[in-house]
N, C-alpha and C. Protein backbone atom coordinates (compact mmCIF):
# COMPACT_ATOMS: atom_id res chain seq x y z
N UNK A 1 -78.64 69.05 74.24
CA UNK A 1 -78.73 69.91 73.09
C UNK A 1 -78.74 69.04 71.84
N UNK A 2 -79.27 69.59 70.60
CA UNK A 2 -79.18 68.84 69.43
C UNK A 2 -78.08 69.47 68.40
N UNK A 3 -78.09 68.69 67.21
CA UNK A 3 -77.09 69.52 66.14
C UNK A 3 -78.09 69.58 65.46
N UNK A 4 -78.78 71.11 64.67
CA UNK A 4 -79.15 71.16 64.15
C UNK A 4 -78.89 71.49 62.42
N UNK A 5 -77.74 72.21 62.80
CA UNK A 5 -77.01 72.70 61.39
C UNK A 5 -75.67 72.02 61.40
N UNK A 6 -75.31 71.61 59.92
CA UNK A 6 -73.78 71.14 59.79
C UNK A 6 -72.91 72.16 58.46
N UNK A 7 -71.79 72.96 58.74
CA UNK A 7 -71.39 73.46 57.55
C UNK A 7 -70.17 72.99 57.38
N UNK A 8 -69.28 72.40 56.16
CA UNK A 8 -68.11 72.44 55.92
C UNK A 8 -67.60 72.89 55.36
N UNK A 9 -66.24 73.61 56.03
CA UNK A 9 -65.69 74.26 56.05
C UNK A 9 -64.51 74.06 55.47
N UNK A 10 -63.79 74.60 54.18
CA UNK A 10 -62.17 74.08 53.76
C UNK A 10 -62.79 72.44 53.87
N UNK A 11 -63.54 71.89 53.23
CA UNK A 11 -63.75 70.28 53.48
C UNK A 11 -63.54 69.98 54.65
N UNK A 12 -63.98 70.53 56.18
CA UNK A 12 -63.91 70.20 57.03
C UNK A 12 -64.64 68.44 57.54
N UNK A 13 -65.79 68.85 57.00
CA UNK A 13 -66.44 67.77 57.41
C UNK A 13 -65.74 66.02 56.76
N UNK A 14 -65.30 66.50 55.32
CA UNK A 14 -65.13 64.97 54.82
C UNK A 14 -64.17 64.79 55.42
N UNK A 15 -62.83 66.02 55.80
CA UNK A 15 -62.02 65.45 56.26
C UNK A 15 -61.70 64.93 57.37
N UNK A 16 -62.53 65.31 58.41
CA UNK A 16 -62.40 64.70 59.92
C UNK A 16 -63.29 63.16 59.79
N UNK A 17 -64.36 63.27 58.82
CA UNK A 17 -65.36 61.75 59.04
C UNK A 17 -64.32 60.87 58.53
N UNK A 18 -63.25 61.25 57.63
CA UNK A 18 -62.25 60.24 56.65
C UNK A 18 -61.17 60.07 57.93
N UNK A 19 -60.43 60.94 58.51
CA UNK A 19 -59.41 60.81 59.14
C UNK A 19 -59.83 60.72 60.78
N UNK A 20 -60.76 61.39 61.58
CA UNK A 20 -60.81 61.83 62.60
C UNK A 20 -61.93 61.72 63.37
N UNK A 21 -62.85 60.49 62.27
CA UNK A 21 -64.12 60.09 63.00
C UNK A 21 -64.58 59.50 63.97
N UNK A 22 -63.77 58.65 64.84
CA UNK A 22 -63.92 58.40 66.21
C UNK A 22 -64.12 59.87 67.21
N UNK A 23 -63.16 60.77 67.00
CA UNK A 23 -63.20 62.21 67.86
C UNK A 23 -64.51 62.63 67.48
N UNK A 24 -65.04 62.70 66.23
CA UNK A 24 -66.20 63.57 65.84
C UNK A 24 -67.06 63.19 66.45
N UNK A 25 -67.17 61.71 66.65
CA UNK A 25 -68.39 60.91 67.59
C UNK A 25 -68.53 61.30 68.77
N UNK A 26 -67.49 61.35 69.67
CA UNK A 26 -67.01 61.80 70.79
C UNK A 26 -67.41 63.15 71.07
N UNK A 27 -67.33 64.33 69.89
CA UNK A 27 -68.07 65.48 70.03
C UNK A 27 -69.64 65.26 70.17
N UNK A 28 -70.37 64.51 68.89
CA UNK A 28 -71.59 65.07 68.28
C UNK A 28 -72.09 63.92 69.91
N UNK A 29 -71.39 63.09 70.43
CA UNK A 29 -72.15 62.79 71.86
C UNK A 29 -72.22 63.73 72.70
N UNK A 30 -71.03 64.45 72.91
CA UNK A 30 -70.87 65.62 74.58
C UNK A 30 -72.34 66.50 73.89
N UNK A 31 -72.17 66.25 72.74
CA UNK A 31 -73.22 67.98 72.32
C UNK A 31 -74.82 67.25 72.93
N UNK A 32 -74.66 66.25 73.11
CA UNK A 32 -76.25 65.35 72.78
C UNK A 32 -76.53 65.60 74.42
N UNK A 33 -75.24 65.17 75.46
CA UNK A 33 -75.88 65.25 76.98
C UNK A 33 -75.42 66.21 77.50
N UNK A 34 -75.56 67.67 76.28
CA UNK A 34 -75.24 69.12 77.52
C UNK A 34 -76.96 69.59 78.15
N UNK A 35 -76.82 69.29 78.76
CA UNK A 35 -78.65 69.75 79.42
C UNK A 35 -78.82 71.54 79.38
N UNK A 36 -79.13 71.64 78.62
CA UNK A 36 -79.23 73.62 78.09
C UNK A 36 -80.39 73.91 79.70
N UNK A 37 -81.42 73.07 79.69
CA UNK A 37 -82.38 73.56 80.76
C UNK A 37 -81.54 74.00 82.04
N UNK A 38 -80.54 73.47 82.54
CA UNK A 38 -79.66 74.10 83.62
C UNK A 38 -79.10 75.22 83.43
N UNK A 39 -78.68 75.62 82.28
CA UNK A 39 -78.24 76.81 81.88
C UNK A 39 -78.78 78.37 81.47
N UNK A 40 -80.14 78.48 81.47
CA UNK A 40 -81.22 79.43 81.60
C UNK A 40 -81.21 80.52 83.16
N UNK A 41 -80.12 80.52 83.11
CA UNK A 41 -79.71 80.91 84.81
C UNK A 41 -79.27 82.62 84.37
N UNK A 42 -79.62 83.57 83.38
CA UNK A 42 -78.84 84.72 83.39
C UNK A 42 -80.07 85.30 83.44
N UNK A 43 -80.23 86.72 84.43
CA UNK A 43 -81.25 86.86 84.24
C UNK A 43 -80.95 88.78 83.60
N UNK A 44 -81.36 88.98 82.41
CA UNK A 44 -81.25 89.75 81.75
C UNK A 44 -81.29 91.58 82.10
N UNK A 45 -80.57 92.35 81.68
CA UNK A 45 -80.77 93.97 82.52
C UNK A 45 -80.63 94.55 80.97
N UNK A 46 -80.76 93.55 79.90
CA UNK A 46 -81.19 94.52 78.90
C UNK A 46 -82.51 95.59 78.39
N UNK A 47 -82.19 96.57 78.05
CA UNK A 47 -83.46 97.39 77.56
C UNK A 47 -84.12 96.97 76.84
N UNK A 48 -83.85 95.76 75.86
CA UNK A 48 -85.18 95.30 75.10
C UNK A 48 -85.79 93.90 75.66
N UNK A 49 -85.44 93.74 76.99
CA UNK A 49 -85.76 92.29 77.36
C UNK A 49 -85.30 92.45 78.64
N UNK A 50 -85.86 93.43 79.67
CA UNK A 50 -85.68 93.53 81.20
C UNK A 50 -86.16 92.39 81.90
N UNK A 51 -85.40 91.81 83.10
CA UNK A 51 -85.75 90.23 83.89
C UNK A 51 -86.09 88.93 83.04
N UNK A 52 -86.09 89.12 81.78
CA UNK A 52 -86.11 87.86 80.72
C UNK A 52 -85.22 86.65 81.42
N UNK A 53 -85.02 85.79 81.51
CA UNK A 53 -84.52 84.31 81.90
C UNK A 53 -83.59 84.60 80.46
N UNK A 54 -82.41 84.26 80.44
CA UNK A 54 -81.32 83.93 79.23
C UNK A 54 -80.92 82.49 79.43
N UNK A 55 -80.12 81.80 78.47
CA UNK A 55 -78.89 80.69 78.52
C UNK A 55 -77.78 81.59 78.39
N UNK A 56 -77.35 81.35 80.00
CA UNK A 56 -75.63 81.69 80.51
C UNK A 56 -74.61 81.26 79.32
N UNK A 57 -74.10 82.05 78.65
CA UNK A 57 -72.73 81.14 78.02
C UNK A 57 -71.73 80.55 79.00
N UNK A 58 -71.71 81.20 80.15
CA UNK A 58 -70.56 80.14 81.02
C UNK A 58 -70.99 79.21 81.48
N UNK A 59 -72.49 79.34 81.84
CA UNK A 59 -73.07 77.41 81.99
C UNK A 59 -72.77 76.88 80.99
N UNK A 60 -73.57 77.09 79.53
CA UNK A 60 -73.10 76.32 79.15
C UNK A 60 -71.95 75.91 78.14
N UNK A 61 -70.66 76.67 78.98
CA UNK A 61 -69.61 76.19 78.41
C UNK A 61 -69.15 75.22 79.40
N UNK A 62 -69.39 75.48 80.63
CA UNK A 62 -69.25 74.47 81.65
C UNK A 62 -69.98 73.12 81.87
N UNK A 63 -71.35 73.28 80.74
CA UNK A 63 -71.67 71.72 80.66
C UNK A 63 -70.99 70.83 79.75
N UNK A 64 -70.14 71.91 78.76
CA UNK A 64 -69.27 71.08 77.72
C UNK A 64 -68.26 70.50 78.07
N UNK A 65 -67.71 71.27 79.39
CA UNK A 65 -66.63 70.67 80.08
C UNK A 65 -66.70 69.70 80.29
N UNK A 66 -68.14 69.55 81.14
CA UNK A 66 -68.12 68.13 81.76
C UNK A 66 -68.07 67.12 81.32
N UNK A 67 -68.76 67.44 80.13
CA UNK A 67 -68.84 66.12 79.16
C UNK A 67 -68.03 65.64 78.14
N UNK A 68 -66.83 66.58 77.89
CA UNK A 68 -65.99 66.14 77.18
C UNK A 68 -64.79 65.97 78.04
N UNK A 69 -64.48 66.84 79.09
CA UNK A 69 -63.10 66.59 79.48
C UNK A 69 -63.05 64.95 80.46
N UNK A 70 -63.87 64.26 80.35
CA UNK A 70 -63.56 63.46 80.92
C UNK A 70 -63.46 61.64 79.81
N UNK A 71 -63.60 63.00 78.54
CA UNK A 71 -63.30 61.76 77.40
C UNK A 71 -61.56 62.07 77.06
N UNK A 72 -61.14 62.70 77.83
CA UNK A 72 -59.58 63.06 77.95
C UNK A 72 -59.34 64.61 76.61
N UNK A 73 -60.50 64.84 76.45
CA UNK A 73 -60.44 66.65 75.73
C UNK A 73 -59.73 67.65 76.03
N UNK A 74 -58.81 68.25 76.46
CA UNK A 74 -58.31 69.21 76.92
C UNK A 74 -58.18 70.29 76.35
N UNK A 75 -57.83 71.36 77.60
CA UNK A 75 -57.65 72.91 77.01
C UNK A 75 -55.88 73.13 76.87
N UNK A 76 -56.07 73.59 75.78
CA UNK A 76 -54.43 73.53 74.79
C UNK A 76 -54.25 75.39 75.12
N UNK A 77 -53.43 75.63 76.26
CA UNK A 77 -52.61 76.77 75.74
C UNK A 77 -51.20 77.20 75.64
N UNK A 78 -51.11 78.30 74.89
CA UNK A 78 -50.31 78.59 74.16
C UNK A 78 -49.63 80.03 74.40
N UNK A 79 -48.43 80.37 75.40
CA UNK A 79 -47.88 81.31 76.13
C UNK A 79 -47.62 81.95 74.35
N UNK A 80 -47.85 83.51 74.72
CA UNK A 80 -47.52 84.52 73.55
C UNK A 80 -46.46 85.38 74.34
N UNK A 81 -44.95 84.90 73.34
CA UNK A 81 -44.40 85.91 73.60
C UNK A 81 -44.07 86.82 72.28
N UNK A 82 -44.46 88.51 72.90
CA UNK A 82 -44.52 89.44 71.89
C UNK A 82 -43.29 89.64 71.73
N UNK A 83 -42.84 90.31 70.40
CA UNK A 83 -41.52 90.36 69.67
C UNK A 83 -41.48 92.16 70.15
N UNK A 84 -40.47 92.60 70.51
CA UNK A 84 -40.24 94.61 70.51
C UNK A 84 -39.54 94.87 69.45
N UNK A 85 -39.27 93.92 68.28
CA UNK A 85 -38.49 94.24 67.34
C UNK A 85 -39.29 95.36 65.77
N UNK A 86 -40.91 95.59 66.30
CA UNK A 86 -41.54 96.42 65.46
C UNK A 86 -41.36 97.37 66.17
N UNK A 87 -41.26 97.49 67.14
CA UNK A 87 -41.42 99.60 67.84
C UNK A 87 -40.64 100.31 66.62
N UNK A 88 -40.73 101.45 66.90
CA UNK A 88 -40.31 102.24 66.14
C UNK A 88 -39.87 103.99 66.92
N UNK A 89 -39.47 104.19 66.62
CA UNK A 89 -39.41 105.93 67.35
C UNK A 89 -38.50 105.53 69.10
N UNK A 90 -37.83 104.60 68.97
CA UNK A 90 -37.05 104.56 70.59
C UNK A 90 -38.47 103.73 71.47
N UNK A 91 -39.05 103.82 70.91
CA UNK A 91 -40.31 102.95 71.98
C UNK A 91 -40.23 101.93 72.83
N UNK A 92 -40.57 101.99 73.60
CA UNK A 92 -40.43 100.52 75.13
C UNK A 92 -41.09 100.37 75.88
N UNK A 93 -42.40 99.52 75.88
CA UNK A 93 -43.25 99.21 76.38
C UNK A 93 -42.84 98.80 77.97
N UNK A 94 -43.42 99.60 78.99
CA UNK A 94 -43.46 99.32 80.39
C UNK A 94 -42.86 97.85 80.98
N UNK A 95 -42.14 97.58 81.61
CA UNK A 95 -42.20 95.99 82.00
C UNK A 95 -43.10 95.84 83.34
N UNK A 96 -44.15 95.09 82.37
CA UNK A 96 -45.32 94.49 83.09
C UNK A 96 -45.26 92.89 83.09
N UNK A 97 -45.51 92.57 84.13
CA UNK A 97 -45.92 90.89 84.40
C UNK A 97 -47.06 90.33 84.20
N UNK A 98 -46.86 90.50 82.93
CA UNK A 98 -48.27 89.77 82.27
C UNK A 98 -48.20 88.64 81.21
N UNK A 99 -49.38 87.59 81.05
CA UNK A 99 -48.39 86.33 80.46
C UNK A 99 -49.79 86.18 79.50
N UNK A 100 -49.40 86.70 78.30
CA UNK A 100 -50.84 86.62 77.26
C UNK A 100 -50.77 85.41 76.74
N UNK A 101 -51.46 84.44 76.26
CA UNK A 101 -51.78 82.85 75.81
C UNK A 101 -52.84 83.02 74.50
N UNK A 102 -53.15 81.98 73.58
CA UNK A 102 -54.00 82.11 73.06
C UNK A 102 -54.08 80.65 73.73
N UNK A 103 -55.63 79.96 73.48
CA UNK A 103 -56.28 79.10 74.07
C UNK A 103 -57.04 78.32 73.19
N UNK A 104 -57.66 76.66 73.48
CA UNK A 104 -58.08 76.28 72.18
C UNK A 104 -59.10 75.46 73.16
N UNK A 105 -60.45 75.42 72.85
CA UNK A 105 -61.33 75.28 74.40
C UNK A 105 -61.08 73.42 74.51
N UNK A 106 -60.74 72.65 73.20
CA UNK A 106 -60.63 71.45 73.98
C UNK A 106 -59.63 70.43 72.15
N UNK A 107 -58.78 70.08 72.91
CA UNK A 107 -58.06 69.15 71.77
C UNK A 107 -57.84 67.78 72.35
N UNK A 108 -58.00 67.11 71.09
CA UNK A 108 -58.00 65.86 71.46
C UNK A 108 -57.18 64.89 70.08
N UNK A 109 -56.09 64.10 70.13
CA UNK A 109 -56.11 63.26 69.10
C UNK A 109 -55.76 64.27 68.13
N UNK A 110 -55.06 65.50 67.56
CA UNK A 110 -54.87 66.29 66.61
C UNK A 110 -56.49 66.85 66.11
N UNK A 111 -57.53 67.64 66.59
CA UNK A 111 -58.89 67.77 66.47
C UNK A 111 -58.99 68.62 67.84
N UNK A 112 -59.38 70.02 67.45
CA UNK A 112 -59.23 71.20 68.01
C UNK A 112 -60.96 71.46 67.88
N UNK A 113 -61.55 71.76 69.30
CA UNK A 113 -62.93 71.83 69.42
C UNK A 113 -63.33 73.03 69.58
N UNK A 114 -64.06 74.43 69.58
CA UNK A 114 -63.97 75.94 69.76
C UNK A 114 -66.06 75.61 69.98
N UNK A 115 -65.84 75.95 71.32
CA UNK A 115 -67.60 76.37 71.76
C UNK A 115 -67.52 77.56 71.74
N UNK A 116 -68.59 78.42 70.67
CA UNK A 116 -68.79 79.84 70.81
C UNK A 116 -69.90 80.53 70.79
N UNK A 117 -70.20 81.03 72.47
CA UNK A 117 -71.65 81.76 72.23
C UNK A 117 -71.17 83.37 72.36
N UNK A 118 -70.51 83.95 71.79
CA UNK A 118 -70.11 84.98 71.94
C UNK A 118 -70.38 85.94 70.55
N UNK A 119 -69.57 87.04 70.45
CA UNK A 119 -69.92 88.03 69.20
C UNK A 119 -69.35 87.61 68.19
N UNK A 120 -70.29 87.67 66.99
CA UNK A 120 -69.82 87.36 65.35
C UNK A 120 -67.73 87.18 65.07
N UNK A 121 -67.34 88.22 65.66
CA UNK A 121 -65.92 88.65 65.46
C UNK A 121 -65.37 87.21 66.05
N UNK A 122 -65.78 86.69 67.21
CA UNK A 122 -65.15 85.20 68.26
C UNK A 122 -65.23 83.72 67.04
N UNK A 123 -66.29 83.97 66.13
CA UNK A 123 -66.33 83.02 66.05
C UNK A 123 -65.63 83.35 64.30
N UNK A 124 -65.56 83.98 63.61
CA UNK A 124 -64.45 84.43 62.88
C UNK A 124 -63.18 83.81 62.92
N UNK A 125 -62.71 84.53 64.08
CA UNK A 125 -61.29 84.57 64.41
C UNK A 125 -60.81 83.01 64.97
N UNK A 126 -62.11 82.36 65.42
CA UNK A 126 -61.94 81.18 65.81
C UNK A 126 -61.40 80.12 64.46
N UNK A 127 -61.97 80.35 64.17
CA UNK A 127 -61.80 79.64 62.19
C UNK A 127 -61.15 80.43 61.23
N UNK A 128 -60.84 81.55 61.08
CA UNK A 128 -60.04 81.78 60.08
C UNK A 128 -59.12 82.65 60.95
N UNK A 129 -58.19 82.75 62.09
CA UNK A 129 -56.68 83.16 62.64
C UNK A 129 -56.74 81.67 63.25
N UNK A 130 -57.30 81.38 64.41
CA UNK A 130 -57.04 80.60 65.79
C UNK A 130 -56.69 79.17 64.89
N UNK A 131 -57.63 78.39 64.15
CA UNK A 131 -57.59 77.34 63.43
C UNK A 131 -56.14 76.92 62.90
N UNK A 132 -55.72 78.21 62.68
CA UNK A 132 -54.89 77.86 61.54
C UNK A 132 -53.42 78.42 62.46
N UNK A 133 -53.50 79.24 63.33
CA UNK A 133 -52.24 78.87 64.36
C UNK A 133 -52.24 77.61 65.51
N UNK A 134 -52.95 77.44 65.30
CA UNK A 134 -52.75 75.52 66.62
C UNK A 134 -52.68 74.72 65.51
N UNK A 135 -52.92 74.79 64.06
CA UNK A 135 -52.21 73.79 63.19
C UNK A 135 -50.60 73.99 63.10
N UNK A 136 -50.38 75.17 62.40
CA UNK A 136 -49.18 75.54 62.50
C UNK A 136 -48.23 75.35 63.79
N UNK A 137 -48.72 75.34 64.93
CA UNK A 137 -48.17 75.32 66.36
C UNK A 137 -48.17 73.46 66.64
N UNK A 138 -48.66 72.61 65.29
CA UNK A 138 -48.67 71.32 65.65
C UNK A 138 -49.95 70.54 66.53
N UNK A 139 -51.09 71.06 67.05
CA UNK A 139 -51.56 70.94 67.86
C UNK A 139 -53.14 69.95 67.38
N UNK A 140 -53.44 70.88 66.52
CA UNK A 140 -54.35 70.17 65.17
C UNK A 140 -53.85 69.68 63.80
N UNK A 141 -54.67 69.25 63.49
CA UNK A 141 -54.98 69.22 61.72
C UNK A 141 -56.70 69.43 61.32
N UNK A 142 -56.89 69.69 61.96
CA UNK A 142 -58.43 69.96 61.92
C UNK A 142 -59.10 70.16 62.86
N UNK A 143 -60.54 71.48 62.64
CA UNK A 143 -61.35 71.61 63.69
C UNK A 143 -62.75 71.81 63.77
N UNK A 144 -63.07 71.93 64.92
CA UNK A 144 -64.95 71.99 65.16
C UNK A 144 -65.04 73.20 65.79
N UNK A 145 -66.53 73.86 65.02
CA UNK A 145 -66.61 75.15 65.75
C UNK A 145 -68.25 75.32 65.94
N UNK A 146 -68.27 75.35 67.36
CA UNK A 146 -69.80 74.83 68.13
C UNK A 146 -70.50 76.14 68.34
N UNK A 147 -71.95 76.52 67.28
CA UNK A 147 -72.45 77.62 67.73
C UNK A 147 -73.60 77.78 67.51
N UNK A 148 -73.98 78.63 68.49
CA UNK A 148 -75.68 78.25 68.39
C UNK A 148 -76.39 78.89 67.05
N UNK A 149 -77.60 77.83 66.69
CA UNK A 149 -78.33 78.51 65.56
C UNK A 149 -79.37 79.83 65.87
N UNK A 150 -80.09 80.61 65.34
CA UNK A 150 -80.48 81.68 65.31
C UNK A 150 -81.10 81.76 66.73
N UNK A 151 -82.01 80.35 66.25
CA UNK A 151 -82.99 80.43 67.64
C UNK A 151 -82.90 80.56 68.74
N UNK A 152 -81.18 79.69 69.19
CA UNK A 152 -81.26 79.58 70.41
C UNK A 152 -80.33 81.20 70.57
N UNK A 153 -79.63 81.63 69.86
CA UNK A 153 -79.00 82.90 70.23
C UNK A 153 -80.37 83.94 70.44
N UNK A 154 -81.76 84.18 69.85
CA UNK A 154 -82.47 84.69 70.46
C UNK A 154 -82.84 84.64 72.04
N UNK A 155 -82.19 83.19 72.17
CA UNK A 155 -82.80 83.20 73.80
C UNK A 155 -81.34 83.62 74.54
N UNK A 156 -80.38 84.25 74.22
CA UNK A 156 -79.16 84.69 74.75
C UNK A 156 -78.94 86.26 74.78
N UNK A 157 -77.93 87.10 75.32
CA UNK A 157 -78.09 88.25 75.28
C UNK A 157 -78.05 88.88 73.78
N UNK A 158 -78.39 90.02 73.64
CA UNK A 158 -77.94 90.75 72.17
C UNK A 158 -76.54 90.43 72.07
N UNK A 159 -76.17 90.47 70.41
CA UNK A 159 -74.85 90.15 70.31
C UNK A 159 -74.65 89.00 69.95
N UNK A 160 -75.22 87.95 70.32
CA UNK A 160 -74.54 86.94 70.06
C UNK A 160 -74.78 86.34 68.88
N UNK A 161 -73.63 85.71 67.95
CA UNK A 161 -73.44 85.71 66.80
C UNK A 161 -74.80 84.36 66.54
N UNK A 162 -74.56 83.59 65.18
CA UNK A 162 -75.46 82.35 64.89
C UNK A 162 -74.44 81.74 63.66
N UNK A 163 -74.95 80.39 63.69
CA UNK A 163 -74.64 79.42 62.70
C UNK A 163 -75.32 80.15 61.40
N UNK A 164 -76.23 80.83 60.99
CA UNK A 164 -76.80 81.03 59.77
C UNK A 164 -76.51 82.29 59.35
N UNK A 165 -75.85 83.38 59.81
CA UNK A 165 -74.96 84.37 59.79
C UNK A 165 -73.79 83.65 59.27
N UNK A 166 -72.83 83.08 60.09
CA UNK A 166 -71.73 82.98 60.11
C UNK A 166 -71.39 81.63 58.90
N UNK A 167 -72.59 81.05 58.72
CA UNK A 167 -72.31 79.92 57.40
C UNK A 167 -72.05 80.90 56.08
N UNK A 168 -73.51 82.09 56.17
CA UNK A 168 -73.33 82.68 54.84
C UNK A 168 -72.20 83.70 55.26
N UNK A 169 -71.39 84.21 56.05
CA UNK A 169 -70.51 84.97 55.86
C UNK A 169 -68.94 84.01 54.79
N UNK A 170 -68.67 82.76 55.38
CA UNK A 170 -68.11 82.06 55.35
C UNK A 170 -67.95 82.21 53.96
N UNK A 171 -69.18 81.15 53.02
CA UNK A 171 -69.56 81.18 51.92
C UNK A 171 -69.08 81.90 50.73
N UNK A 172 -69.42 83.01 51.45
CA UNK A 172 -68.89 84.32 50.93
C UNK A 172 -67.65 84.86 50.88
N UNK A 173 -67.05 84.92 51.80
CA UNK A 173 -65.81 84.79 52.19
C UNK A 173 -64.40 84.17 50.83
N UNK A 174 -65.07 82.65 50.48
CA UNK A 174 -64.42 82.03 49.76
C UNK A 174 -62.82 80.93 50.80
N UNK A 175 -62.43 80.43 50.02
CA UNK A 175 -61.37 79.78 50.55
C UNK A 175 -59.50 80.17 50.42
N UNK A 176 -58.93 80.04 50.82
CA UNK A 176 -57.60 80.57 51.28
C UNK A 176 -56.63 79.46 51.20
N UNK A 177 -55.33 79.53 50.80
CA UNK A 177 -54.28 78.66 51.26
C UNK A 177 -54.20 77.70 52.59
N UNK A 178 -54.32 79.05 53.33
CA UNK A 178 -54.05 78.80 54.60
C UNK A 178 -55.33 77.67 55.81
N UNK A 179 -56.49 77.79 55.22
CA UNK A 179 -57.53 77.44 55.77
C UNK A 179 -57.17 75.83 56.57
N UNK A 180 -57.93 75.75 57.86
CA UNK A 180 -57.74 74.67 58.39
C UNK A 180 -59.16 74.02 58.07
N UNK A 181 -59.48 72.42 57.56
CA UNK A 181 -60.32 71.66 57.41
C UNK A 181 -61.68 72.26 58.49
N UNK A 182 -62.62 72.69 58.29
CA UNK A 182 -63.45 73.14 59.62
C UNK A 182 -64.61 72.35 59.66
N UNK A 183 -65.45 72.01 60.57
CA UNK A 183 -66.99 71.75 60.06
C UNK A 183 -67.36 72.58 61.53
N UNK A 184 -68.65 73.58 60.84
CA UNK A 184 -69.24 74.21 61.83
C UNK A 184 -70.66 73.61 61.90
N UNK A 185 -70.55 73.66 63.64
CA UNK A 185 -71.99 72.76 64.06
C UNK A 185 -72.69 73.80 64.47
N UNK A 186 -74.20 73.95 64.13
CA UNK A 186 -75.19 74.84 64.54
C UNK A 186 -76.02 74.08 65.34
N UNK A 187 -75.95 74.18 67.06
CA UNK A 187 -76.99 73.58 67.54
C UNK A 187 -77.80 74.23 68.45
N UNK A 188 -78.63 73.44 69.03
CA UNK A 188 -79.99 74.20 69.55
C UNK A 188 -80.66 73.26 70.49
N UNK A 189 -81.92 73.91 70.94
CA UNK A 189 -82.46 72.86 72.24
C UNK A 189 -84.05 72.28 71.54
């Protein structure tokens, strides 16, 4: 795959090339030998594009695996335990055995990596909630958020968000206290 788009984010970019540029290298390589042609494996049951050939997002989140987790990248999670101290009205949620986490798809060196071929809302929440609780949780100080540009989300199911959406939402958006350093990569085949 290539990088075709770069946005920074909260000074994402100066601040990882100043502090965190060995890791960034280490990314903008895994992004260079994910082979997208293996990943054309979904074959579509949508109404505007019946038997169409797609790019799988779980291929290729699984080619990112390969290529980063063996630069020692890992997946960072993070057990959520919920508080019952908001109920209200005598309320008491069932006791169920369930163990909710939030997840961070690969950290390395304080540098939190987020691959997202999913809906506009994923890649949001990825950068302005998720970013900024794995800082707070110690985990980062800065992050990358990997998503495809227009083009290649045309070749994916409906839904899926883009780098040129989500730059000008950003933009727009404006900046916050809270913001974690971001640079969002828009890439493509």
């Amino acid at each position: 795959m290539s990088i075709l788009g770069k946005y920074s984010f909260a000074d994402g970019e100066e601040y990882i090339k100043k502090n965190l540029l060995d890791l960034l290298s280490e990314v903008e390589e895994a992004i260079g030998k994910v082979d997208a042609s293996i990943c054309l494996t979904k074959e579509s049951r949508e109404k505007t594009m019946p038997g169409r050939m797609l790019y799988s997002p779980i291929a290729l989140n699984e080619e990112f695996k390969k290529h980063m987790n063996p630069l020692g990248w890992k997946n960072i999670k993070e057990r959520c335990e919920y508080s019952t101290h908001y109920y209200v009205n005598n309320y008491k949620p069932e006791e169920k055995k369930i163990y909710p986490y939030r997840d961070m798809d690969f950290v390395k060196g304080k540098l939190g990596v987020e691959v997202q071929f999913g809906k506009y809302a994923f890649m949001v929440y990825n950068v302005c909630a998720k970013m900024t609780i794995f800082k707070n949780l110690g985990h980062i100080l800065a992050g990358v958020e990997i998503v495809p540009v227009k083009e290649l989300a045309e070749k994916m199911s409906t839904g899926v968000s883009y780098f040129e959406q989500f730059v000008w939402d950003l933009e727009h958006r404006g900046r916050a206290d809270i913001d974690v350093p971001t640079l969002i990569i828009g890439i493509g085949i």
